[in-house]
C-alpha atoms as a PDB file:
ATOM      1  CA  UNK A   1     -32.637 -19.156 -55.639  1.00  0.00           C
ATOM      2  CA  UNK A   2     -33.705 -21.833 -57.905  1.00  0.00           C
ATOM      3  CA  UNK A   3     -33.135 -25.523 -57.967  1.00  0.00           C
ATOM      4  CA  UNK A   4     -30.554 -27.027 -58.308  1.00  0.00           C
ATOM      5  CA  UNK A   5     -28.555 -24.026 -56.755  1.00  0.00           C
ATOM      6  CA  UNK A   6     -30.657 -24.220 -53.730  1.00  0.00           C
ATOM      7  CA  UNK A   7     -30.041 -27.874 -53.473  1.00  0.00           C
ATOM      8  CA  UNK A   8     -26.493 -27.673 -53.751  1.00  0.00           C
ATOM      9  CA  UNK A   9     -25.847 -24.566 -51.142  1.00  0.00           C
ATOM     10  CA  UNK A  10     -28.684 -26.046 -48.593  1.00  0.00           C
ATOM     11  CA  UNK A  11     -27.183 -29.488 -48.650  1.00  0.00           C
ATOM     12  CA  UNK A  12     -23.810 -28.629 -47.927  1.00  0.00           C
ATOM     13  CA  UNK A  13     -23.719 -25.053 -45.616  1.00  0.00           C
ATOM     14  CA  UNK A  14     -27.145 -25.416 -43.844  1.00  0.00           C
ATOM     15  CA  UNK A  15     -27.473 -29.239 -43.637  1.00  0.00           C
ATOM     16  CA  UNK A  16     -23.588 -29.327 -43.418  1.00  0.00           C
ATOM     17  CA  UNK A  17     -23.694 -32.379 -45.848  1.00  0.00           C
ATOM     18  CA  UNK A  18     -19.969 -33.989 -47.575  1.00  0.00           C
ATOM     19  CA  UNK A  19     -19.007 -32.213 -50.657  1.00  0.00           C
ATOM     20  CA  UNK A  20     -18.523 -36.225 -52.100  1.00  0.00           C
ATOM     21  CA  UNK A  21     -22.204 -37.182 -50.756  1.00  0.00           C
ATOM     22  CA  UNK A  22     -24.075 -33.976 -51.996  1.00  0.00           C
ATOM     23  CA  UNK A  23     -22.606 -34.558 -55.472  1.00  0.00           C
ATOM     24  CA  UNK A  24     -23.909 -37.942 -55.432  1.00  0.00           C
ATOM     25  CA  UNK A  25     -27.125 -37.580 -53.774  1.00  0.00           C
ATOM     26  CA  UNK A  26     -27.752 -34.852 -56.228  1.00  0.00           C
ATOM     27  CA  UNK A  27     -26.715 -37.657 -59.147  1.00  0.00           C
ATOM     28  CA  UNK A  28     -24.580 -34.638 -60.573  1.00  0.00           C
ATOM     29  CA  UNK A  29     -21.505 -35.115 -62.342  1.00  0.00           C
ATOM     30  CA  UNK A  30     -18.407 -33.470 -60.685  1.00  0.00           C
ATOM     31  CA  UNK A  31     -18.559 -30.594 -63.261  1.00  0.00           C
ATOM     32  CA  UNK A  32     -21.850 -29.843 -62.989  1.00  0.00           C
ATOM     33  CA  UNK A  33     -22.117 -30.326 -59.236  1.00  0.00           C
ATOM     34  CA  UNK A  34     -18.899 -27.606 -59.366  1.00  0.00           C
ATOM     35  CA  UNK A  35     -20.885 -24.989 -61.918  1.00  0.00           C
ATOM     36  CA  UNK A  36     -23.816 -25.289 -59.348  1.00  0.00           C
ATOM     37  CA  UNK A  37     -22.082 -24.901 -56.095  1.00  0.00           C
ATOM     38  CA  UNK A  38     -20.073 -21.641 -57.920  1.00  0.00           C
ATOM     39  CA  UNK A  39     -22.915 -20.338 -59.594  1.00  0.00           C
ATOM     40  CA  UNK A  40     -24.944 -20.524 -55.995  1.00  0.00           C
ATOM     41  CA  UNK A  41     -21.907 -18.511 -54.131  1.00  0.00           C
ATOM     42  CA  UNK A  42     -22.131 -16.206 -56.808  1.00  0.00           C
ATOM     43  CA  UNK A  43     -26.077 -15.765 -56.802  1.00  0.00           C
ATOM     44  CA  UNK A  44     -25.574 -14.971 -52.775  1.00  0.00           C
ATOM     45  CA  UNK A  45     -22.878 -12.845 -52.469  1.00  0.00           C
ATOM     46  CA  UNK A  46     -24.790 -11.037 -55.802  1.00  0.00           C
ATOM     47  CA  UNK A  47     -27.755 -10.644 -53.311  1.00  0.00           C
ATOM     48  CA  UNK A  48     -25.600  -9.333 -50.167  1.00  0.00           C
ATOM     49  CA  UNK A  49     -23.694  -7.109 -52.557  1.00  0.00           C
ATOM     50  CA  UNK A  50     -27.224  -5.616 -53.467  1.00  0.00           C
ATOM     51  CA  UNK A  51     -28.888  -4.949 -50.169  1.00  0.00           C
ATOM     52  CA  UNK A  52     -25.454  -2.806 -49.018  1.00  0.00           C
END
């Protein structure tokens, strides 16, 4: 997974980081932060769907 989908998925499920904080540490705006984090779900569920 590339940046910034990596980023956004690590900071907030394995380093369990605030939805608020990762969207500003990331210096994303709240849309683009939300087309990350969706697009990142989508990548990994794309991947688990493919190794079934």
């Amino acid at each position: 997974m590339d940046e910034p989908y990596y980023d956004v998925i690590n900071k907030l499920y394995v380093e369990n980081g605030q939805y608020y904080n990762v969207q500003n540490d990331l210096k994303l705006s709240e849309g683009q932060f939300e087309r990350y984090h969706k697009k990142g779900i989508l990548m990994i569920i794309s991947y688990v769907e493919s190794r079934a």
